[in-house]
PDB file of N, CA and C in Angstrom:
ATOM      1  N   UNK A   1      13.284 -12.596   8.975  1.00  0.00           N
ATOM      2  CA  UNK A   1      12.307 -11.629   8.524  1.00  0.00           C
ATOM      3  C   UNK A   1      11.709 -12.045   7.182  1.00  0.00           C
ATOM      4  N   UNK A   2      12.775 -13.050   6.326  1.00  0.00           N
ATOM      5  CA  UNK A   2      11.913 -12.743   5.252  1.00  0.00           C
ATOM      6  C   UNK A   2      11.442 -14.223   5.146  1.00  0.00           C
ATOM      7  N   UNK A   3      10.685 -14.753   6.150  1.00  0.00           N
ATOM      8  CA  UNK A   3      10.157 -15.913   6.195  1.00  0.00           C
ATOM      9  C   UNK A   3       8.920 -15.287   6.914  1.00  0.00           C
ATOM     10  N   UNK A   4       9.057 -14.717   7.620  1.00  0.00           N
ATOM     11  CA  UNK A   4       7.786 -13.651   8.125  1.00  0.00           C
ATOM     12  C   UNK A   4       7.103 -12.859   7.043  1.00  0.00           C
ATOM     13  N   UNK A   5       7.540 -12.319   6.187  1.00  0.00           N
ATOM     14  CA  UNK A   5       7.442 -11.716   5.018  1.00  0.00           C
ATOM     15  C   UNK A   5       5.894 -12.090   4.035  1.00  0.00           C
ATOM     16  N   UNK A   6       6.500 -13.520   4.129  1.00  0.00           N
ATOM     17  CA  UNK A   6       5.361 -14.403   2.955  1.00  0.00           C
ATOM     18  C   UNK A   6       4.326 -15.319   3.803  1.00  0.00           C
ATOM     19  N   UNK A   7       4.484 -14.603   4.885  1.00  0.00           N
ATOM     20  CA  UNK A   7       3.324 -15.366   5.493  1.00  0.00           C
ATOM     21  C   UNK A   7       1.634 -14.503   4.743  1.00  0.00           C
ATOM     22  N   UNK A   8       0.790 -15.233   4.832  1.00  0.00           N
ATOM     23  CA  UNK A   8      -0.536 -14.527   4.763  1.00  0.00           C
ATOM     24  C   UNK A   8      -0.489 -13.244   5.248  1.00  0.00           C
ATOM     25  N   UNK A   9      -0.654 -12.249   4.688  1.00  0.00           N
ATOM     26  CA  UNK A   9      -0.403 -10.689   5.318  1.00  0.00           C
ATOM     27  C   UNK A   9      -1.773  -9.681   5.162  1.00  0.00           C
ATOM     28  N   UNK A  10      -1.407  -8.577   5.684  1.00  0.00           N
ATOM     29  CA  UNK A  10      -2.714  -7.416   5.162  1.00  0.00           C
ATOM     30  C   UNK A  10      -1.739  -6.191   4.652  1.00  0.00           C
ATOM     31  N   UNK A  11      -1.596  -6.057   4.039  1.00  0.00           N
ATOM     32  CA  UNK A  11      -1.259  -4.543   3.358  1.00  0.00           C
ATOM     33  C   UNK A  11      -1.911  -3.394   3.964  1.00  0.00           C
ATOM     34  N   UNK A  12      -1.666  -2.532   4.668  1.00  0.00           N
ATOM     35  CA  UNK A  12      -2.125  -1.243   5.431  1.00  0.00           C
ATOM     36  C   UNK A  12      -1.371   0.134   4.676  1.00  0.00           C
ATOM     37  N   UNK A  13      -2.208   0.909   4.259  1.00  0.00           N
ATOM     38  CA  UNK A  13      -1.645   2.226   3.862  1.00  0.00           C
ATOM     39  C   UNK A  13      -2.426   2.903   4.033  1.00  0.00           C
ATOM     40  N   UNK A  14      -1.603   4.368   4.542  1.00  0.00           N
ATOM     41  CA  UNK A  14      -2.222   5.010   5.478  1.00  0.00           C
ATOM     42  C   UNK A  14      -1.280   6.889   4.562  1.00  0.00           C
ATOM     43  N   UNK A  15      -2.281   7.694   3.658  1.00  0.00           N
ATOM     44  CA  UNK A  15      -1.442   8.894   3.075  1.00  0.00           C
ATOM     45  C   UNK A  15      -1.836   9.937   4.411  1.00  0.00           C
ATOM     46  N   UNK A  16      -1.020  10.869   4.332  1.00  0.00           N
ATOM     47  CA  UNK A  16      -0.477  12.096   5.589  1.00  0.00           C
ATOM     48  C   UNK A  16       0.415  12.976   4.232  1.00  0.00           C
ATOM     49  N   UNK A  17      -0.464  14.410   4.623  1.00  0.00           N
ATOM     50  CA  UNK A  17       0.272  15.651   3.993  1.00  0.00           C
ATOM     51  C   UNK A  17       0.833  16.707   5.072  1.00  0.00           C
ATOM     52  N   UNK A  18       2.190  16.186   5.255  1.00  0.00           N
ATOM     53  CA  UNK A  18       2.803  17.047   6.065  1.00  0.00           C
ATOM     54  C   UNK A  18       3.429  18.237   5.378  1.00  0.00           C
ATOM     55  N   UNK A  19       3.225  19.581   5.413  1.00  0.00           N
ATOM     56  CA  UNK A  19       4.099  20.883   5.064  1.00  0.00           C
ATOM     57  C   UNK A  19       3.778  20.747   3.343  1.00  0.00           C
ATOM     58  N   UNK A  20       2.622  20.331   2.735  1.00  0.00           N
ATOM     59  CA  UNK A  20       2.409  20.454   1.655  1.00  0.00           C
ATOM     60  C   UNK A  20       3.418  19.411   0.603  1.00  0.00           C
ATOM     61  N   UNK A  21       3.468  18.491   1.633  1.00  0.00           N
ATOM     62  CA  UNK A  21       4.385  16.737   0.818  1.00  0.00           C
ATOM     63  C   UNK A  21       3.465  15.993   1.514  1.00  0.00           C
ATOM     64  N   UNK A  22       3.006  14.944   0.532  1.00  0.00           N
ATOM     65  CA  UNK A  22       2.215  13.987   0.902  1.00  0.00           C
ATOM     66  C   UNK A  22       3.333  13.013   1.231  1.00  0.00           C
ATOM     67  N   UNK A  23       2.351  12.036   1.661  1.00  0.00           N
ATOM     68  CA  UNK A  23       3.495  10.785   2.178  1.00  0.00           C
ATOM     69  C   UNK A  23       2.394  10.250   2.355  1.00  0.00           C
ATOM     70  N   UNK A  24       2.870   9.102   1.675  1.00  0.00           N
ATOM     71  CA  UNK A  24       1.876   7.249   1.966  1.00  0.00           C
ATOM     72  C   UNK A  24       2.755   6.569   2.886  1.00  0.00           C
ATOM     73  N   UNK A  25       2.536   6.005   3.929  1.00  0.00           N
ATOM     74  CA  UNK A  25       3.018   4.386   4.508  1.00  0.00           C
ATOM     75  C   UNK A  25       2.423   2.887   4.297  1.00  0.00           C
ATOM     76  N   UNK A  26       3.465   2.482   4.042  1.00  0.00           N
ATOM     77  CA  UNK A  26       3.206   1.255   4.037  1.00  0.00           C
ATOM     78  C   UNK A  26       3.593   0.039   5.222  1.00  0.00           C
ATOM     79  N   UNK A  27       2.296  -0.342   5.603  1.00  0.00           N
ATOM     80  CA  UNK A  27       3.198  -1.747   6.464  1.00  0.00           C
ATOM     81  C   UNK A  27       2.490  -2.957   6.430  1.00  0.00           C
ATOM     82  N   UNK A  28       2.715  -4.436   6.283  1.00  0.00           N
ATOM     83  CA  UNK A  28       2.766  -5.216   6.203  1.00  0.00           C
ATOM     84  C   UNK A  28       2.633  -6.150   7.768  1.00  0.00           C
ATOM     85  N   UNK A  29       1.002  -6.720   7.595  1.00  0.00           N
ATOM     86  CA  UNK A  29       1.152  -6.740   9.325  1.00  0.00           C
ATOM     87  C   UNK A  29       0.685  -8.718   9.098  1.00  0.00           C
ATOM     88  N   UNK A  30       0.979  -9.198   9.820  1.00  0.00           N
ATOM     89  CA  UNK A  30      -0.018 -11.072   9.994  1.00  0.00           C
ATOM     90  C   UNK A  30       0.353 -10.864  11.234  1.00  0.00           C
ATOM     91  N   UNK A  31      -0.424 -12.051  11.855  1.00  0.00           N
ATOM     92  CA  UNK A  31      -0.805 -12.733  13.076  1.00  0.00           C
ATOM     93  C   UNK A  31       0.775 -12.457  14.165  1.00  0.00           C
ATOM     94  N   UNK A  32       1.698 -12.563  13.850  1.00  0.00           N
ATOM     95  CA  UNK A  32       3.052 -13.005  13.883  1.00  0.00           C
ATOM     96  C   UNK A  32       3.786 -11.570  14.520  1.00  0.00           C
ATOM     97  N   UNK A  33       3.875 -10.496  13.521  1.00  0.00           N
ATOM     98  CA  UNK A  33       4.936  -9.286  13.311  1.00  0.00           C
ATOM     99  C   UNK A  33       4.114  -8.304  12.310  1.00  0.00           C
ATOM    100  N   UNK A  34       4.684  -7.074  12.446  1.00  0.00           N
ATOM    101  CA  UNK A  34       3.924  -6.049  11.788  1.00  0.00           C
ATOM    102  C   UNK A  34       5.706  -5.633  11.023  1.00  0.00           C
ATOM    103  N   UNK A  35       5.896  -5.082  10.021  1.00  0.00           N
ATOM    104  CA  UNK A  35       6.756  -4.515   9.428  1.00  0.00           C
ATOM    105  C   UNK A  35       6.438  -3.099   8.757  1.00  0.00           C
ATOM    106  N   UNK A  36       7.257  -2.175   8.493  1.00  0.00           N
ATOM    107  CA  UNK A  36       7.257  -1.202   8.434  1.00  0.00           C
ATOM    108  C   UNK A  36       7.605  -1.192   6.976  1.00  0.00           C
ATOM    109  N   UNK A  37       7.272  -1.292   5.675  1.00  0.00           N
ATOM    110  CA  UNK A  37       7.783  -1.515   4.428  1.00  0.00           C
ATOM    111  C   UNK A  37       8.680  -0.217   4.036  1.00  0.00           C
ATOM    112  N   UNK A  38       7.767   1.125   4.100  1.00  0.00           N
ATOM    113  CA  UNK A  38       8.227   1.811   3.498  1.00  0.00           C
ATOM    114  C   UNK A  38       7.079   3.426   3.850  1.00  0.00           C
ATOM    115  N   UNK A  39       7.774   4.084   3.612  1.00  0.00           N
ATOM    116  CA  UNK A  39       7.395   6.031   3.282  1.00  0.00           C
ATOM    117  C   UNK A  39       7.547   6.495   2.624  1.00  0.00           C
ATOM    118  N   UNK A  40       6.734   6.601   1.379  1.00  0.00           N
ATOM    119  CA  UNK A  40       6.887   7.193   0.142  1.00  0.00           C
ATOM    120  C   UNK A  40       6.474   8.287   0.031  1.00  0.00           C
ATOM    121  N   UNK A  41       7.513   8.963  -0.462  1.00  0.00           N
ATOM    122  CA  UNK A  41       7.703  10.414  -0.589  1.00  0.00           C
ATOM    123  C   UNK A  41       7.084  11.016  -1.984  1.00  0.00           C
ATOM    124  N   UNK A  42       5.404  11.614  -2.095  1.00  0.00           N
ATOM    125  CA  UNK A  42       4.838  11.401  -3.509  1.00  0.00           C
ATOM    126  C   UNK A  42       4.829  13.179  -3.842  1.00  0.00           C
ATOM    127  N   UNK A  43       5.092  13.100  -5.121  1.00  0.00           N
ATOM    128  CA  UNK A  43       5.047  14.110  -5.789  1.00  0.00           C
ATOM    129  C   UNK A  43       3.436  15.180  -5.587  1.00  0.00           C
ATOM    130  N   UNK A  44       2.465  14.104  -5.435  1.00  0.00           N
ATOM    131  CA  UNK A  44       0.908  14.491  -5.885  1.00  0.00           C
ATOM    132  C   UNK A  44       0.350  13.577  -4.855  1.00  0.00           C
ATOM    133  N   UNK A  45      -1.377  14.116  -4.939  1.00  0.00           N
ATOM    134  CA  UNK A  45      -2.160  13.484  -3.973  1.00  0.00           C
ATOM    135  C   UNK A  45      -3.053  12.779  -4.857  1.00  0.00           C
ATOM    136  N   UNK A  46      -2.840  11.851  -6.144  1.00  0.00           N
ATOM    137  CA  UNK A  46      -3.243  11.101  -7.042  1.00  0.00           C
ATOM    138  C   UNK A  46      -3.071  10.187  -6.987  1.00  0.00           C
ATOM    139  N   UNK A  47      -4.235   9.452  -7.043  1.00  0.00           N
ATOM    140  CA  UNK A  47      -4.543   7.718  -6.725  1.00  0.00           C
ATOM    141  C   UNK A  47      -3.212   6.883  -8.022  1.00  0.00           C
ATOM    142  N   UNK A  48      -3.204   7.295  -8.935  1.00  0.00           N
ATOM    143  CA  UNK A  48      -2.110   6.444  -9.995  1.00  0.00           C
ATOM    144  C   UNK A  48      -0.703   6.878  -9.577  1.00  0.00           C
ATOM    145  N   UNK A  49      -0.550   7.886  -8.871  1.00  0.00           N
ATOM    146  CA  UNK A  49       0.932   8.289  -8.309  1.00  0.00           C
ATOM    147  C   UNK A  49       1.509   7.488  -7.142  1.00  0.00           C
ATOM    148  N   UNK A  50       0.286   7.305  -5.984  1.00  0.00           N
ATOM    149  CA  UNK A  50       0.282   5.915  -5.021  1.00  0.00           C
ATOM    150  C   UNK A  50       0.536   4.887  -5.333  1.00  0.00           C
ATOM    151  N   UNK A  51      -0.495   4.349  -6.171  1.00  0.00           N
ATOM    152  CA  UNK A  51      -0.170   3.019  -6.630  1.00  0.00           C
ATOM    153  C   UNK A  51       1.083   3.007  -7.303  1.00  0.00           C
ATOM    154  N   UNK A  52       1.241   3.824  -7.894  1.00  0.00           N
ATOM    155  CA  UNK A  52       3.094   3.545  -8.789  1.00  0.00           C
ATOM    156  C   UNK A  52       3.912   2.999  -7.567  1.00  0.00           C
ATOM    157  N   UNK A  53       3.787   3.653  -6.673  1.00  0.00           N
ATOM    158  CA  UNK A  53       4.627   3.525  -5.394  1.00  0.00           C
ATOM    159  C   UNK A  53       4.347   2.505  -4.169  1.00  0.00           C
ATOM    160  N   UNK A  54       3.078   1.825  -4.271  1.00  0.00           N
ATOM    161  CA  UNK A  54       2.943   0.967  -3.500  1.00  0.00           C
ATOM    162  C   UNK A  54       3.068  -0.751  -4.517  1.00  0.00           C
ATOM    163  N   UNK A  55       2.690  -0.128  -5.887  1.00  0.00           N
ATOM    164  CA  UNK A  55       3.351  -1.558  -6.767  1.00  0.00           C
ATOM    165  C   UNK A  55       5.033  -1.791  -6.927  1.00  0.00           C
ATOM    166  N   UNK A  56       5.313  -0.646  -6.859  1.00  0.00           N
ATOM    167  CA  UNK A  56       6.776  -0.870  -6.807  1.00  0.00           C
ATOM    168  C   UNK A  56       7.517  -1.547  -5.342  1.00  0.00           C
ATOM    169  N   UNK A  57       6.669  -1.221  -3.906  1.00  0.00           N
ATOM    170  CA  UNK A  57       7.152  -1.724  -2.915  1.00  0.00           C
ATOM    171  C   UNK A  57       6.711  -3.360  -2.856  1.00  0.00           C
ATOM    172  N   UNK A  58       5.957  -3.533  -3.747  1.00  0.00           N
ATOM    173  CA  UNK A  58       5.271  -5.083  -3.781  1.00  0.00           C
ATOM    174  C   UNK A  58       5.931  -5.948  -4.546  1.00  0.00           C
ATOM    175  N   UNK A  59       6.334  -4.894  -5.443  1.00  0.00           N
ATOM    176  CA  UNK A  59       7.659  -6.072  -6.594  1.00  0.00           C
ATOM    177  C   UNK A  59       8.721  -5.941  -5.803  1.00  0.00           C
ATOM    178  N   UNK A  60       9.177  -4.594  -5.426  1.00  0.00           N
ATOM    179  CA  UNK A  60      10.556  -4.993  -4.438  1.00  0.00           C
ATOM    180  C   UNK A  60      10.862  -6.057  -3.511  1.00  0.00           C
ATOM    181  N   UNK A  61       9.931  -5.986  -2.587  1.00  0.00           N
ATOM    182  CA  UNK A  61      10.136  -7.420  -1.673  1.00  0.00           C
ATOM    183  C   UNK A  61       9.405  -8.554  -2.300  1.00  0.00           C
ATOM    184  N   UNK A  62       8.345  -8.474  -3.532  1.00  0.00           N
ATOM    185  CA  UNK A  62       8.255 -10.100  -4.279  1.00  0.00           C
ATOM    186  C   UNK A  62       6.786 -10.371  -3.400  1.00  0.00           C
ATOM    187  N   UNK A  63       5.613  -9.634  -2.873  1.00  0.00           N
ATOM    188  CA  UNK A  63       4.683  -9.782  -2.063  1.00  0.00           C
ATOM    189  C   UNK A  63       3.400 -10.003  -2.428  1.00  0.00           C
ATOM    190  N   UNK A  64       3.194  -9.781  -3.878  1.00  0.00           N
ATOM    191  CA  UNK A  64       1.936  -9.806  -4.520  1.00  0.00           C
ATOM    192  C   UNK A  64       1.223 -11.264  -3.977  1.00  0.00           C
ATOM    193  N   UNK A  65       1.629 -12.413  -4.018  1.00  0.00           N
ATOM    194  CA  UNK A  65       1.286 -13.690  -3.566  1.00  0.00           C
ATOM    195  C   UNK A  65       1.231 -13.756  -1.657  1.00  0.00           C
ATOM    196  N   UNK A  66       1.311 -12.968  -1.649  1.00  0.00           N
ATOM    197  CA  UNK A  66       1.262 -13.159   0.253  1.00  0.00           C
ATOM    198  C   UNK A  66      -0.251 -12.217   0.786  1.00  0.00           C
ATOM    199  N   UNK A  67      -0.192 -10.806   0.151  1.00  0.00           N
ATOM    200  CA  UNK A  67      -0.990 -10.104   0.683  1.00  0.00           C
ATOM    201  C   UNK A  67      -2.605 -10.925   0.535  1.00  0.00           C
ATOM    202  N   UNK A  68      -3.260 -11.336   1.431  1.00  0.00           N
ATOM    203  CA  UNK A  68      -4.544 -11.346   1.510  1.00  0.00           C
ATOM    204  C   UNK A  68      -5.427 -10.395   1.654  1.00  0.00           C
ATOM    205  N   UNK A  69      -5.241  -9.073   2.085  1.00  0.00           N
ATOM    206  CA  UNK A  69      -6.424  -8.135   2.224  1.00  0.00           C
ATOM    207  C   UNK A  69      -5.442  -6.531   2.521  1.00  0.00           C
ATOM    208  N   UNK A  70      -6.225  -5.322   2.149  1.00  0.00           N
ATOM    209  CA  UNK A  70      -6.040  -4.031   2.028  1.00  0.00           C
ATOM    210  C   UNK A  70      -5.909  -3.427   2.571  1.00  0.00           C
ATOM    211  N   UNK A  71      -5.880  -2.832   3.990  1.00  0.00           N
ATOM    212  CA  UNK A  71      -6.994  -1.924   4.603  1.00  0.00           C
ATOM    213  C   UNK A  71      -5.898  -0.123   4.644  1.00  0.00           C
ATOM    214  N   UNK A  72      -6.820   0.625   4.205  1.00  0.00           N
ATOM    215  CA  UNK A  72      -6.580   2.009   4.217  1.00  0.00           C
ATOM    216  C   UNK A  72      -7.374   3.310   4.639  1.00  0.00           C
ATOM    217  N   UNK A  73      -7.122   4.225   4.725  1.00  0.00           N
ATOM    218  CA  UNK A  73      -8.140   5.278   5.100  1.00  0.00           C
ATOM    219  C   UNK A  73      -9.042   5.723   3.911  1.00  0.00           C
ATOM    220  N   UNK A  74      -9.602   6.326   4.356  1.00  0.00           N
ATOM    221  CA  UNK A  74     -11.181   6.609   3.082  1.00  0.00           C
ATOM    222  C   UNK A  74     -10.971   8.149   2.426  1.00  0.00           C
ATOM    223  N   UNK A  75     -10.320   8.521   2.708  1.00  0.00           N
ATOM    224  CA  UNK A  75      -9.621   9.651   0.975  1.00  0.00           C
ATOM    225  C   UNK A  75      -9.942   9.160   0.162  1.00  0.00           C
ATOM    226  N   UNK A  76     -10.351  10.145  -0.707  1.00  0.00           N
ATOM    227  CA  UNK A  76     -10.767   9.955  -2.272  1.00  0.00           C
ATOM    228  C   UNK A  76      -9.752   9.254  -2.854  1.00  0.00           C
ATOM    229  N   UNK A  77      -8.284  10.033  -2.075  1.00  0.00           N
ATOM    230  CA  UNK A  77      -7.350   8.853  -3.477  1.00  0.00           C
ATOM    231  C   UNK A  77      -7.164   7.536  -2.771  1.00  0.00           C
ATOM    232  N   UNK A  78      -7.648   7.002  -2.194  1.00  0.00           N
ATOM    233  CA  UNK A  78      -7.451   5.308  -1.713  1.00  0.00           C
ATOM    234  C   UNK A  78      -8.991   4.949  -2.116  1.00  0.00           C
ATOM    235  N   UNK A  79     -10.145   5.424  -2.227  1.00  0.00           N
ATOM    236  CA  UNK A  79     -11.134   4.643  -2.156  1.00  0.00           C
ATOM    237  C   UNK A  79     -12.042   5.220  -3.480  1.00  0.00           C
ATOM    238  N   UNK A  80     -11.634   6.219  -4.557  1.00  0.00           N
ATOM    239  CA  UNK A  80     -12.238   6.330  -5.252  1.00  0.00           C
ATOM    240  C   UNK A  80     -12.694   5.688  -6.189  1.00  0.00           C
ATOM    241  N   UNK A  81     -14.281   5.688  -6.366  1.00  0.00           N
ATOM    242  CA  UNK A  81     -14.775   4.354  -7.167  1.00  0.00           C
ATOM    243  C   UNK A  81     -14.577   3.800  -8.756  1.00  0.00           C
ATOM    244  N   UNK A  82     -13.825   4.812  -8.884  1.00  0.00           N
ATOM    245  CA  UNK A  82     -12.826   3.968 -10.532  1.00  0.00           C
ATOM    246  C   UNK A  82     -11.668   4.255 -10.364  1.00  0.00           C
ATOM    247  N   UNK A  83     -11.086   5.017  -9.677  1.00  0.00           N
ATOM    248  CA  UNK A  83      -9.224   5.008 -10.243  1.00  0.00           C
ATOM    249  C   UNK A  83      -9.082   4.860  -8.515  1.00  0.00           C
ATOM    250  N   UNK A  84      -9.443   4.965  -7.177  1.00  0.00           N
ATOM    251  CA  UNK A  84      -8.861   4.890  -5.738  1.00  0.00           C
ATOM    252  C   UNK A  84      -8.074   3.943  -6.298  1.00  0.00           C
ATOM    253  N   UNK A  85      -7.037   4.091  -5.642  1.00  0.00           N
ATOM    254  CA  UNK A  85      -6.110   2.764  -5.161  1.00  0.00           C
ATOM    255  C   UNK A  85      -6.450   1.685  -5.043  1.00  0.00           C
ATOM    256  N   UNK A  86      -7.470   1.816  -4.125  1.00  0.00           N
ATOM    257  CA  UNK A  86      -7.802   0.006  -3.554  1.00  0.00           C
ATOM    258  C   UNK A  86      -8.515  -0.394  -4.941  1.00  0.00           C
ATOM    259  N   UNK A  87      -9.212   0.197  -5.353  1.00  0.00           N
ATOM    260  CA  UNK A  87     -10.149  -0.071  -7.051  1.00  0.00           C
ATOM    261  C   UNK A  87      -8.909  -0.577  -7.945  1.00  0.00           C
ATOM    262  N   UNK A  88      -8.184   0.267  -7.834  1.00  0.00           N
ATOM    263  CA  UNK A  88      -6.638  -0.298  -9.017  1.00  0.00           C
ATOM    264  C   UNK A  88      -5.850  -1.115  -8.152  1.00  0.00           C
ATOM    265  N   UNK A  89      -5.862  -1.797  -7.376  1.00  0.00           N
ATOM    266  CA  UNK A  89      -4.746  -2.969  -6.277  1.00  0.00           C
ATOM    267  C   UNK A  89      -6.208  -4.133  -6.360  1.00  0.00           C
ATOM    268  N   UNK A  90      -7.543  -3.992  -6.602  1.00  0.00           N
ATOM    269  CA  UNK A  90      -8.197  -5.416  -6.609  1.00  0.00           C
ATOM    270  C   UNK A  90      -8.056  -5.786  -8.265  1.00  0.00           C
ATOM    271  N   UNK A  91      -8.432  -4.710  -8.968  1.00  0.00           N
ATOM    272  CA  UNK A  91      -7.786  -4.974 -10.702  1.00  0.00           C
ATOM    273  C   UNK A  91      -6.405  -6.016 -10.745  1.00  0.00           C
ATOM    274  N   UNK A  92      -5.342  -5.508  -9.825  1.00  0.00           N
ATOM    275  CA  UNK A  92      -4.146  -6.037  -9.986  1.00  0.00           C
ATOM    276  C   UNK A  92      -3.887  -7.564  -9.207  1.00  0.00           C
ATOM    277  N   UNK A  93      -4.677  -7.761  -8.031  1.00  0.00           N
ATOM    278  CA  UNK A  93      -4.473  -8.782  -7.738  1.00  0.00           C
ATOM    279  C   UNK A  93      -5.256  -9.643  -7.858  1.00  0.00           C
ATOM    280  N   UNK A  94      -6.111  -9.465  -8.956  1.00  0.00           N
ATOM    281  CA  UNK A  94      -7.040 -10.485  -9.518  1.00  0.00           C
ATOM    282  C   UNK A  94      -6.792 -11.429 -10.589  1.00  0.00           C
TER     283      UNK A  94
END
């Protein structure tokens, strides 16, 4: 798995507010295998509260150098045009 890991990847996150708890997923998909990283359990529906939690799943497994591309749903907090997520994850992997 963790040779699958560092292959060229896409980062997919996808937030869901079930019963008034948000929750982001994360998974990690290439050509190869799709992985399931993680379900983060977020306090708030704030683009800097995500990212805390999707940079932390990126240092955990060591992935910043693998991910080639983003893709997420179009909520304000993933796509807003100064603080969305994806706006603060191209800052970071630049």
């Amino acid at each position: 798995m963790k040779k699958t890991l560092h292959l060229e990847n896409l980062l997919y996150f996808d937030g869901k507010c079930i019963d008034d708890q948000e929750y982001q997923v994360l998974v990690l998909k290439n050509v190869q295998r799709e992985v399931k990283l993680e379900v983060l359990q977020l306090p708030n529906r704030k683009a800097d509260t995500g990212l805390k939690g999707i940079t932390a799943v990126l240092d955990e497994y060591n992935l910043w150098n693998c991910v080639k591309m983003t893709v997420a749903d179009t909520t304000s907090m993933n796509t807003g045009k100064r603080k969305g997520i994806v706006i603060q994850l191209q800052r970071l992997f630049a």
